[in-house]
Protein backbone atom coordinates (compact mmCIF):
# COMPACT_ATOMS: atom_id res chain seq x y z
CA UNK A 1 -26.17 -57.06 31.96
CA UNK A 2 -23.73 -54.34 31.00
CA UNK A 3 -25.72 -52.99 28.48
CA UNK A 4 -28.46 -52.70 31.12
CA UNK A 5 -25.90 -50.86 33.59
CA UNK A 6 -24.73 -48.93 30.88
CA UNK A 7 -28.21 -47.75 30.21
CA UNK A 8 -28.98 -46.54 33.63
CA UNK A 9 -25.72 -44.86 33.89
CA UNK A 10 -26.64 -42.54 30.37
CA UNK A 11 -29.99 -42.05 32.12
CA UNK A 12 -28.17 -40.77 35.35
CA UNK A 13 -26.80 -38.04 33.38
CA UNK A 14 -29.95 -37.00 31.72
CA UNK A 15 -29.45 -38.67 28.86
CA UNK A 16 -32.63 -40.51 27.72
CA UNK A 17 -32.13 -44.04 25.96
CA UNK A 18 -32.11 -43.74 22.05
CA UNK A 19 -31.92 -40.04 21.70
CA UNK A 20 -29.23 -38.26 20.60
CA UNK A 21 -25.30 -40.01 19.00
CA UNK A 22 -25.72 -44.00 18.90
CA UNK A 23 -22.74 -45.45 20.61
CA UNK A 24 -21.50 -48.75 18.70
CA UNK A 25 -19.32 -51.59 20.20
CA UNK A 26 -16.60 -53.23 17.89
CA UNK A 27 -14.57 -56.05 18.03
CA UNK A 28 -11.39 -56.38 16.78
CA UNK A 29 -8.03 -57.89 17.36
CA UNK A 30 -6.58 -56.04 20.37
CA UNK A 31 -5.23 -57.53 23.54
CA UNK A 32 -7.65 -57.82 26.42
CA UNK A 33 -7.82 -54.17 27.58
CA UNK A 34 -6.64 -51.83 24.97
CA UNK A 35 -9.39 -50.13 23.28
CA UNK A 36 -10.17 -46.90 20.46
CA UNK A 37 -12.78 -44.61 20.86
CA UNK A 38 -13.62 -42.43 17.48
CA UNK A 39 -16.27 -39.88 17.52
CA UNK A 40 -18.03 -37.95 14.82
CA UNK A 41 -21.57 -38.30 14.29
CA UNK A 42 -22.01 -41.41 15.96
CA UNK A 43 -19.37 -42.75 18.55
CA UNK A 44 -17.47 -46.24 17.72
CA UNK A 45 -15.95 -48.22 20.41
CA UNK A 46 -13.00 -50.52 18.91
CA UNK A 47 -12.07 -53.06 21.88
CA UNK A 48 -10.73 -56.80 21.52
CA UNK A 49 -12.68 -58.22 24.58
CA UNK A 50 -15.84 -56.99 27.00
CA UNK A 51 -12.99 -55.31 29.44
CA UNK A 52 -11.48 -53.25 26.73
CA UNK A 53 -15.16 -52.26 25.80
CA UNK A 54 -15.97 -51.34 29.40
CA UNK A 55 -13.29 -49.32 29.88
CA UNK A 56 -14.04 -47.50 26.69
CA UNK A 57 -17.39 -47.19 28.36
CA UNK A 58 -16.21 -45.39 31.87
CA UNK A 59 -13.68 -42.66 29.23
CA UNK A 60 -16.99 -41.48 27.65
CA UNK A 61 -18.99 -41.57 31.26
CA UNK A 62 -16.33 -39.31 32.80
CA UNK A 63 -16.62 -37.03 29.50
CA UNK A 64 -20.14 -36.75 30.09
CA UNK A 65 -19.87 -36.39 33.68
CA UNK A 66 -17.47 -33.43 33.15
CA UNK A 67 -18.34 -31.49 30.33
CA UNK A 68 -21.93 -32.91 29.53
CA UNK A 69 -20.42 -33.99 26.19
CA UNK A 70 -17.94 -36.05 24.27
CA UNK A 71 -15.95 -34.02 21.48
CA UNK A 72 -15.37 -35.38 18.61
CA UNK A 73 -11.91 -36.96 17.37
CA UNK A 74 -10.17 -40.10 18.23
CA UNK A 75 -8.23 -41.71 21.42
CA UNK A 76 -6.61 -44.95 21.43
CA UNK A 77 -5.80 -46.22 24.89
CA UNK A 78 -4.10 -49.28 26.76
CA UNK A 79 -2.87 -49.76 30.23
CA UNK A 80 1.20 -50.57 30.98
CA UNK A 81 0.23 -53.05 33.48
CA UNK A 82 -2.73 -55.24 33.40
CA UNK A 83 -3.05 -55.61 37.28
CA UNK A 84 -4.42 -52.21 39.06
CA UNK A 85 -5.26 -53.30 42.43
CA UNK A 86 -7.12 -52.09 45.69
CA UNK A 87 -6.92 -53.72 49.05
CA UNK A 88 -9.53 -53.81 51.72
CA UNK A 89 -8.86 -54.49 55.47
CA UNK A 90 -12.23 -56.00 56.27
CA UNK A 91 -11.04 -58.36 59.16
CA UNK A 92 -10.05 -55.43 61.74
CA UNK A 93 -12.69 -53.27 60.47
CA UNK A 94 -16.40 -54.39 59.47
CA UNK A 95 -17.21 -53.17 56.05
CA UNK A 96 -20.98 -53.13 55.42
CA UNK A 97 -21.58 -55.62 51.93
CA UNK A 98 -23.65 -52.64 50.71
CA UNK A 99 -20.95 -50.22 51.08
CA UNK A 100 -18.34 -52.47 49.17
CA UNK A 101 -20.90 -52.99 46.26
CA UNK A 102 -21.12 -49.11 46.24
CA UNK A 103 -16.81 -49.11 46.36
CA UNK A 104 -16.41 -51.91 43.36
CA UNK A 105 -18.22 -49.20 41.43
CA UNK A 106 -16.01 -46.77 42.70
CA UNK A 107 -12.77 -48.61 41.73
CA UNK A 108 -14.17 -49.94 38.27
CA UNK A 109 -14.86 -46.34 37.43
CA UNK A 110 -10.64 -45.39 37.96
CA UNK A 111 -9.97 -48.37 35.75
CA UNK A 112 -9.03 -51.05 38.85
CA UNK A 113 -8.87 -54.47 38.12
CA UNK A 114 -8.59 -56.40 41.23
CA UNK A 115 -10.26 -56.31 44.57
CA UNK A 116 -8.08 -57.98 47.56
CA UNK A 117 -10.86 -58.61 50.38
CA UNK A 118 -9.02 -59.07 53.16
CA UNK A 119 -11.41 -61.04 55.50
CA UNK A 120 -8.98 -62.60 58.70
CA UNK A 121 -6.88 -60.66 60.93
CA UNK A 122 -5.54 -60.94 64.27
CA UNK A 123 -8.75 -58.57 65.60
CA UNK A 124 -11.16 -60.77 63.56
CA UNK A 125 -12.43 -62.77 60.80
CA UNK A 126 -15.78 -61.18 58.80
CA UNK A 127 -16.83 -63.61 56.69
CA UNK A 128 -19.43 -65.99 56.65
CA UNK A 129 -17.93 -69.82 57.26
CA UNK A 130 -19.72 -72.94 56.70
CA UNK A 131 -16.92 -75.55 57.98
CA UNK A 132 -15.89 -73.20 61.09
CA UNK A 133 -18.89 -71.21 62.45
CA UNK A 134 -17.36 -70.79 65.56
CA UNK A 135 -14.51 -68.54 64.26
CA UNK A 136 -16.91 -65.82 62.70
CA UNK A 137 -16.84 -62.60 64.25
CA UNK A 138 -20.30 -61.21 65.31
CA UNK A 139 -20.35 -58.67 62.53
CA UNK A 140 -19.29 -60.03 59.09
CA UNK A 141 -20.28 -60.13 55.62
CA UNK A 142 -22.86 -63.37 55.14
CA UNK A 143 -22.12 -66.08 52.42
CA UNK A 144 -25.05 -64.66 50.79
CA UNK A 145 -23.68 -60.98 50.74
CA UNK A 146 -20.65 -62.17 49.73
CA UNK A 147 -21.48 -63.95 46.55
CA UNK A 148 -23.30 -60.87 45.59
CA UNK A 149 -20.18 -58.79 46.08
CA UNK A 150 -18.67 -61.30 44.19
CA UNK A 151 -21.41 -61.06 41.19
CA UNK A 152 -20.97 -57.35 41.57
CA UNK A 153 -17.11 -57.64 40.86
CA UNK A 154 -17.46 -60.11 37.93
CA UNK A 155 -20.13 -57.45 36.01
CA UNK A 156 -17.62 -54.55 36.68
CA UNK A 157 -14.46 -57.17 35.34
CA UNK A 158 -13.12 -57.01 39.16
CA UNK A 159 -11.29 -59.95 39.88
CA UNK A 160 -11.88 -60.45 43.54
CA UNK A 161 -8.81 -61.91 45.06
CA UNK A 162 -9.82 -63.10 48.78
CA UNK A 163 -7.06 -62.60 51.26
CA UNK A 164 -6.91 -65.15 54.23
CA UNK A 165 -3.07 -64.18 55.77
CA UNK A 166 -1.35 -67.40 57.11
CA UNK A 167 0.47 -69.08 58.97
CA UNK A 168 0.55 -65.30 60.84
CA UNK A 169 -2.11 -62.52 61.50
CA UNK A 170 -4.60 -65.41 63.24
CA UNK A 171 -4.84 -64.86 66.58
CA UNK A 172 -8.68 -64.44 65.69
CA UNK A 173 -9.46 -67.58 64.18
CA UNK A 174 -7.40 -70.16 66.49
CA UNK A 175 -8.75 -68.89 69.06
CA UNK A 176 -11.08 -72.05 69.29
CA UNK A 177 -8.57 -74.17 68.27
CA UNK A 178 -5.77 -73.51 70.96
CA UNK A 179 -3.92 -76.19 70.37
CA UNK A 180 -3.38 -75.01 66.67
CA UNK A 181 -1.01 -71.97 67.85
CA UNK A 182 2.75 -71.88 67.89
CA UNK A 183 3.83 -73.01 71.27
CA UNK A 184 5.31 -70.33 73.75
CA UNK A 185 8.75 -69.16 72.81
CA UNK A 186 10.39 -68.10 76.26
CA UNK A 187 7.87 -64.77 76.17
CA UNK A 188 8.06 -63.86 72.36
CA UNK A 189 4.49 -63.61 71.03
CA UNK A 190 3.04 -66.81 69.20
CA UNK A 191 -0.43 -66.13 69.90
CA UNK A 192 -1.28 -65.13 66.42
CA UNK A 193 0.74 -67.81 64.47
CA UNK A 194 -0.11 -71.24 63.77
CA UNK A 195 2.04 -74.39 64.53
CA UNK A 196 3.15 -75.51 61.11
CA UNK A 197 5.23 -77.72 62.38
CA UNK A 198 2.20 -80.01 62.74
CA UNK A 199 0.17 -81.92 60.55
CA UNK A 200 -3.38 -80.87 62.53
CA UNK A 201 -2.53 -76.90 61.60
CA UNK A 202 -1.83 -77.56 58.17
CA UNK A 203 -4.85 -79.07 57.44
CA UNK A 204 -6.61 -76.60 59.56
CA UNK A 205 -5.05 -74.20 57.15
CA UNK A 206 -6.40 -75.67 54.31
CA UNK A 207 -9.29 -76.36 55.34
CA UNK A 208 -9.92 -72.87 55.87
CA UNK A 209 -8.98 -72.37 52.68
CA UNK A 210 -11.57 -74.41 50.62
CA UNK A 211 -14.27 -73.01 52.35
CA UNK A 212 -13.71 -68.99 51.98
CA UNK A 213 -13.07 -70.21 48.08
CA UNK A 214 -15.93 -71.66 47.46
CA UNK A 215 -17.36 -68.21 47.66
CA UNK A 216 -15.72 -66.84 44.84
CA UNK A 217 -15.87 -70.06 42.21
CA UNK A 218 -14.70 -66.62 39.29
CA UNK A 219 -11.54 -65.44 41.34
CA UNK A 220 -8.40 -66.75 39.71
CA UNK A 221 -6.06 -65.15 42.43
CA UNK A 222 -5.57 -65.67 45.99
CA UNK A 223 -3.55 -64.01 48.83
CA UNK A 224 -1.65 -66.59 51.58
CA UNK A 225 0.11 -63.52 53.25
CA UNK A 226 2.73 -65.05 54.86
CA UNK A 227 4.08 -62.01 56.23
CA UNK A 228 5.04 -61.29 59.80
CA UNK A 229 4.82 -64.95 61.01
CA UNK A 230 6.86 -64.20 64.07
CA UNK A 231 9.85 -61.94 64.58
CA UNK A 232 12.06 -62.78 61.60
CA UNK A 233 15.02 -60.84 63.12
CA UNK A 234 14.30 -63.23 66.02
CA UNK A 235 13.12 -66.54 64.15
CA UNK A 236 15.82 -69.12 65.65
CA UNK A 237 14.75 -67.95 69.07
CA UNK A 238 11.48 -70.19 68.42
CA UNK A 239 12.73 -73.52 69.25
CA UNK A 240 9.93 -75.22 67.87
CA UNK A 241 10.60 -73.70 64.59
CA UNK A 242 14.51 -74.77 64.72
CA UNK A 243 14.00 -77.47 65.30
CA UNK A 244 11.33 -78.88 63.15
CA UNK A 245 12.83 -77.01 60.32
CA UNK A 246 16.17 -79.07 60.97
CA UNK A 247 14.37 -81.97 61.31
CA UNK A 248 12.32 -81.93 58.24
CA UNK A 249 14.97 -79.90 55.93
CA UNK A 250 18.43 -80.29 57.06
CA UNK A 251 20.85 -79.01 59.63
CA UNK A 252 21.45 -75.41 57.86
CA UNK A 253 17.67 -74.95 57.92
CA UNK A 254 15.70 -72.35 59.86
CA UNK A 255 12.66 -71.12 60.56
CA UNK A 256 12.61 -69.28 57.19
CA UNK A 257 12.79 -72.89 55.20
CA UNK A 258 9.87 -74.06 57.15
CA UNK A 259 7.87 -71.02 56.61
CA UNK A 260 9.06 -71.40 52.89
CA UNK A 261 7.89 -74.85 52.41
CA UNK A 262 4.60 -74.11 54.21
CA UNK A 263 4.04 -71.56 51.45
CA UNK A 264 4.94 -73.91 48.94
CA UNK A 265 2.17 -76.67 50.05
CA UNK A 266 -0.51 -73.93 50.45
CA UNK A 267 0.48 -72.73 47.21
CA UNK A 268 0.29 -75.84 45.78
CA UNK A 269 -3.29 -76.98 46.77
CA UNK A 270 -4.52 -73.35 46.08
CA UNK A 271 -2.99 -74.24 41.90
CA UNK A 272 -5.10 -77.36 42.67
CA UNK A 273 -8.01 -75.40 42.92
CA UNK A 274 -7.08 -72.96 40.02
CA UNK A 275 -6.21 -70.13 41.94
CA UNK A 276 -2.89 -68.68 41.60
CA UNK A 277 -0.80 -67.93 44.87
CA UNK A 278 0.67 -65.02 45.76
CA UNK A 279 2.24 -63.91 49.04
CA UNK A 280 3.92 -60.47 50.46
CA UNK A 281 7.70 -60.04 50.51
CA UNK A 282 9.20 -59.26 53.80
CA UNK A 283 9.35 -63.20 54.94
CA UNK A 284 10.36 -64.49 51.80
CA UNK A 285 14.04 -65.66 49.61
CA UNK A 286 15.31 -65.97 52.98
CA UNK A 287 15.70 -69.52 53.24
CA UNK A 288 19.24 -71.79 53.50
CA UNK A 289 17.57 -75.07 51.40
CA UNK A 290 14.22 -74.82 50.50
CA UNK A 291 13.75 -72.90 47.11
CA UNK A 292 10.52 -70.39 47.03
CA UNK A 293 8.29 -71.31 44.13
CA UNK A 294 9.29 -69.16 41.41
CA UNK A 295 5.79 -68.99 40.25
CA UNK A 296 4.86 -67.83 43.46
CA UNK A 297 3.64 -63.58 43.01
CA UNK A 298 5.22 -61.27 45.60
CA UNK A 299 3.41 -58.82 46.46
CA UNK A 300 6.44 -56.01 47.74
CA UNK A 301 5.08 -53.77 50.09
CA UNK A 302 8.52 -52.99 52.07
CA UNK A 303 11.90 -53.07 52.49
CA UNK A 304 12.18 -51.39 56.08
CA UNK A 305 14.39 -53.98 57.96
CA UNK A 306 18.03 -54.44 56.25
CA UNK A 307 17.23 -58.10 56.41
CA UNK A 308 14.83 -58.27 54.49
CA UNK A 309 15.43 -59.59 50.58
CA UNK A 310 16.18 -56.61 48.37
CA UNK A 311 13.86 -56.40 44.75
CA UNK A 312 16.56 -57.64 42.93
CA UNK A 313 16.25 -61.02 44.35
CA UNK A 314 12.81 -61.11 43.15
CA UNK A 315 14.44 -60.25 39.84
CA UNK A 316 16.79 -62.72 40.23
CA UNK A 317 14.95 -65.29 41.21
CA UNK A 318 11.99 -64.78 38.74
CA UNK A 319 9.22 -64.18 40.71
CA UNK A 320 6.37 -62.20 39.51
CA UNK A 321 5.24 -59.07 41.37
CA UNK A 322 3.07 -56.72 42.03
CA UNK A 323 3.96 -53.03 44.18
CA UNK A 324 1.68 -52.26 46.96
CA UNK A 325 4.59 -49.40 47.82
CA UNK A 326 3.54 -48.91 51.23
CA UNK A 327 5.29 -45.22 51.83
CA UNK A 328 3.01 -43.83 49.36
CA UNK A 329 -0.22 -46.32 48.89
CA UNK A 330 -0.99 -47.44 52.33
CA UNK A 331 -3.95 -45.74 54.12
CA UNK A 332 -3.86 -47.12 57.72
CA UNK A 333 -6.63 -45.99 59.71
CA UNK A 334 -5.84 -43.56 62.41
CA UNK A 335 -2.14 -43.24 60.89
CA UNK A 336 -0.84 -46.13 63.05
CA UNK A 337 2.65 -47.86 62.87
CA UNK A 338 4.35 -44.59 61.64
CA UNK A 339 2.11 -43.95 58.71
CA UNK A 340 0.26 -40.61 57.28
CA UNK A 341 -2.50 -40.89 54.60
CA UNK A 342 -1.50 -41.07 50.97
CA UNK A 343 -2.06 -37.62 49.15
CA UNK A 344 -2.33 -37.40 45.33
CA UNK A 345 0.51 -34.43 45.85
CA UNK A 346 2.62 -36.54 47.09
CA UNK A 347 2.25 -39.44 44.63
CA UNK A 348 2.61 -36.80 41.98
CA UNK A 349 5.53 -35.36 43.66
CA UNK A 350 7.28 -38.86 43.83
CA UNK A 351 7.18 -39.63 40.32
CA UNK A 352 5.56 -42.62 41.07
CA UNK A 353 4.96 -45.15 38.51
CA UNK A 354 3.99 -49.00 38.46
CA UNK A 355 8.03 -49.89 38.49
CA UNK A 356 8.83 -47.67 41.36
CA UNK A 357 9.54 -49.77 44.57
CA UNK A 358 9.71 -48.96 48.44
CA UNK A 359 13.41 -47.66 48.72
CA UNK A 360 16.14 -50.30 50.73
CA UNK A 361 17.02 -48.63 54.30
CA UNK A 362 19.80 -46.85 53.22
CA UNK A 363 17.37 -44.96 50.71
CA UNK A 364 19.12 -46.86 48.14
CA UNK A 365 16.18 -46.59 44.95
CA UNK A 366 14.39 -49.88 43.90
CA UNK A 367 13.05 -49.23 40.40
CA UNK A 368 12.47 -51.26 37.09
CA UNK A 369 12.03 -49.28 33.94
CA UNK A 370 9.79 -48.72 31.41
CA UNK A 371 8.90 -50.85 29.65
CA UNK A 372 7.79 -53.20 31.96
CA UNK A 373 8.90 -56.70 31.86
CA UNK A 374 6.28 -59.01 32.21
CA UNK A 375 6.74 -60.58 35.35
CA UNK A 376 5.97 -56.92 36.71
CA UNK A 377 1.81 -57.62 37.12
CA UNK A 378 0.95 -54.23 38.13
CA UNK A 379 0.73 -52.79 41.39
CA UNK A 380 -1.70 -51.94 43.89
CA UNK A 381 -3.49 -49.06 46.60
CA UNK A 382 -4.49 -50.56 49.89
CA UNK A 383 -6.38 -49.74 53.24
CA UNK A 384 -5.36 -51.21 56.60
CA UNK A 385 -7.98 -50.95 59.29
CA UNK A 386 -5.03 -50.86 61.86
CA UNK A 387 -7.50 -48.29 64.13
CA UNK A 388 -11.25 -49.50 63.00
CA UNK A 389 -12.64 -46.40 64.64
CA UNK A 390 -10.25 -44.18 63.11
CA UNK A 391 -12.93 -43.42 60.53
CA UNK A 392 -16.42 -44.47 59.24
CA UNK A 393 -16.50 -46.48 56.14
CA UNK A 394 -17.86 -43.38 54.23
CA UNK A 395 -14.98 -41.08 55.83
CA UNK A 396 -12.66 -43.92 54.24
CA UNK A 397 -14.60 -43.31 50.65
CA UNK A 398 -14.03 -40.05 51.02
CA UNK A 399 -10.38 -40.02 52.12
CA UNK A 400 -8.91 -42.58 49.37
CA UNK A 401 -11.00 -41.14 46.56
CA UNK A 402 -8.47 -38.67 45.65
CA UNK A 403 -4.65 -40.50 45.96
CA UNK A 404 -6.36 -43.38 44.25
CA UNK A 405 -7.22 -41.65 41.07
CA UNK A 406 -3.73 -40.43 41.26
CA UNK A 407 -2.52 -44.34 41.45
CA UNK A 408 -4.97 -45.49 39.21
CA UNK A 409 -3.83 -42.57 36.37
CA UNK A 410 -0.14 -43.82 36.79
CA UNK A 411 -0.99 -47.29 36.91
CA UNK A 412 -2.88 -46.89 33.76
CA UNK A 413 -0.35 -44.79 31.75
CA UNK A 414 3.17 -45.45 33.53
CA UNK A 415 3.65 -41.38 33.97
CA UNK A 416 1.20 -38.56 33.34
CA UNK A 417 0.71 -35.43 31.09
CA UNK A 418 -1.29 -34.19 33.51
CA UNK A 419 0.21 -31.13 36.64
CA UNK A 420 -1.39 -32.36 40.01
CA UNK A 421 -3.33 -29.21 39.95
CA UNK A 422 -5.06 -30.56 36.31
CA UNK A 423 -5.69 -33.97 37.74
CA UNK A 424 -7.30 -32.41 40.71
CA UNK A 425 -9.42 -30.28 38.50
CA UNK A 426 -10.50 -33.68 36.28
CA UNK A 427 -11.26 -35.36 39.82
CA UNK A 428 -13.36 -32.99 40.87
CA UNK A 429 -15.28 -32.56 37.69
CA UNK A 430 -15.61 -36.27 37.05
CA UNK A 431 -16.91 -36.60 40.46
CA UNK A 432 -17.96 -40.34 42.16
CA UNK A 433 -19.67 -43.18 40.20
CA UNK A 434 -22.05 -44.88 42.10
CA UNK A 435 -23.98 -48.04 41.50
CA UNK A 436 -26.40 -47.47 38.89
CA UNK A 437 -30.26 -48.69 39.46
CA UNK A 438 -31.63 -50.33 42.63
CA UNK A 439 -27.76 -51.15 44.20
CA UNK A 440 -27.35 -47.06 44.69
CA UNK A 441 -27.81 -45.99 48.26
């Protein structure tokens, strides 16, 4: 099948099948993505695994795409972090199935790994559902769509990594199951979070759970969330959650050990299943008894409240991570909750790399060095659909094209021999891939 893409993508360019250098795949003994590209007469790709050799593949595209040639000599390449992520808010915001194939091209073509389809929100959940029809928003991706998407993904090696946030963001999906929610909290909001201090919830959790993954039988990863439960700065004003968490955990436990342990079952029957669990970071090592799974990934997106666990504790602790630095790689439609788009310039300007972390509130620097240790996965660019009519999917093509190349380039390499000015010359001449054959619109 990748021969047949590759094919079509050659003939895209004007380059007829046979004629002209013969390009010849290798395998040798490198790790999964590194790869060596010599050209002379002929071109020889050098690449341990299929990924290495499609990545070799998308190197000579954008040299053809840009200059209409390949010149001759020899490149040896491999990434500092195998984990190059985008995130998709497709629970606030419909996303047409078409228009993500068309995207997982996109991405694939800048050298991204993983896909996190984020398909449940407070505003609604977009995703066809088997066990609980009644919680599908009116416009969603189909079960049918989706395992297409998910095809598409495996072809481009995309690991898909579906994102259902709990036990917060899920004012959508309770909303048939009432008796699920957090009880009321003397006027603090609970609508959106679910009552795991019952049995009923938990399973309904679960539950969920198994039936979004059977859609994506390849994935390996899987997003809980876990963020934003309730108001941590305000968590022992939720007297259910006192409680219960003193009941079931001690009398020095709070809500943060019950949210802990929740995270720890979840995590536990999502290992079951052969997905590996990863949650964000602002709701998390804040526990008095209950110990976070250390092989639990954090994804860190912030460190705005002083409360909130500093990196190091991740460090210390031994959880993996991944940096979806949200100052710099969040693109919230509409520029909500105090955010402005991500610019390559200012990605550039940071000196952004996969080790460089959201600052602490007093601006104090959260970094880990090159090279990376390997409990630091990669890191990751994300949209949030906080305004859904902020822009059209195609305006959100448009606007991320440019800071994620600039994410991607770092991600790859760690830093950059490229000025901002060069990489914006190489963007524009490499242009957009799109999906080759019948899947291009």
């Amino acid at each position: 099948m990748s021969t047949v893409r590759t094919t079509r993508e050659l003939a895209a360019l004007g380059i007829p099948d046979g004629e002209g250098s013969v390009v010849r795949l290798r395998r040798d003994d490198r790790a999964h993505e590194p790869f060596e590209i010599t050209v002379g007469e002929d071109i020889a790709v050098f690449a341990g695994t299929a990924a290495g050799a499609f990545r070799a593949t998308r190197q000579l595209l954008h040299n053809l795409r840009a200059q209409g040639l390949v010149p001759h000599g020899r490149v040896s390449s491999a990434p500092v972090v195998t984990e190059r992520g985008f995130h998709l808010d497709a629970a606030r915001k419909h996303f047409p199935a078409p228009w993500i194939v068309d995207l997982l091209h996109a991405l694939a073509d800048v050298g991204i790994t993983t896909f996190q389809w984020h398909v449940s929100e407070n505003e609604g959940f977009r995703i066809g559902s088997e066990a609980f029809p009644e919680i599908v928003s009116s416009a969603h991706v189909t079960r049918a769509e989706a395992l297409v998407v998910a095809d598409t993904a495996a072809d481009l090696h995309i690991d898909i990594v579906p994102s259902l946030d709990m036990p917060g963001h899920l004012r959508h999906a309770p909303a048939a199951h009432p008796e699920l929610r957090l009880p009321d909290a003397g006027g603090l909001p609970t609508d959106h979070a679910l009552d795991i201090t019952r049995t009923a919830a938990i399973d309904f959790a679960a539950a969920l759970i198994d039936d979004v993954a059977a859609l994506f039988p390849r994935s390996t990863r899987w997003h809980l969330g876990g963020d934003e439960f309730v108001d941590f700065a305000r968590i022992e004003e939720y007297p259910a959650l006192a409680a219960a968490a003193r009941e079931k955990h001690g009398p020095r436990a709070t809500g943060f050990d019950l949210l802990t342990a929740f995270v720890n079952a979840m995590s536990a029957h999502l290992r079951a299943r052969g997905l590996a669990p990863r949650v964000w970071n602002d709701g998390m090592l804040r526990s008095e008894t209950v110990a976070l799974d250390p092989d639990l990934v954090l994804t860190w997106w912030t460190n705005w409240h002083v409360e909130m666990r500093p990196l190091a504790a991740a460090v210390d602790a031994g959880n993996p991570l991944v940096n979806f630095h949200d100052a710099l790689l969040y693109y919230v439609l509409g520029e909500k909750a105090g955010y402005t788009y991500p610019t390559s310039a200012r990605i550039w300007e940071s000196e952004w790399h996969p080790g460089l972390f959201p600052a602490l509130p007093d601006g104090t620097r959260q970094e880990i060095p090159m090279p990376y240790p390997a409990r630091l996965l990669g890191a990751s660019f994300s949209v949030w659909s906080d305004d859904a009519s902020a822009q059209t999917p195609e305006e959100v093509a448009d606007g991320v094209r440019r800071p994620l190349r600039a994410m991607a380039e770092r991600a790859w390499n760690g830093t950059s021999a490229l000025s901002h000015d060069q990489l914006c010359e190489i963007d524009a001449a490499i242009g957009v891939a799109t999906a080759p054959g019948p899947c291009a619109r």
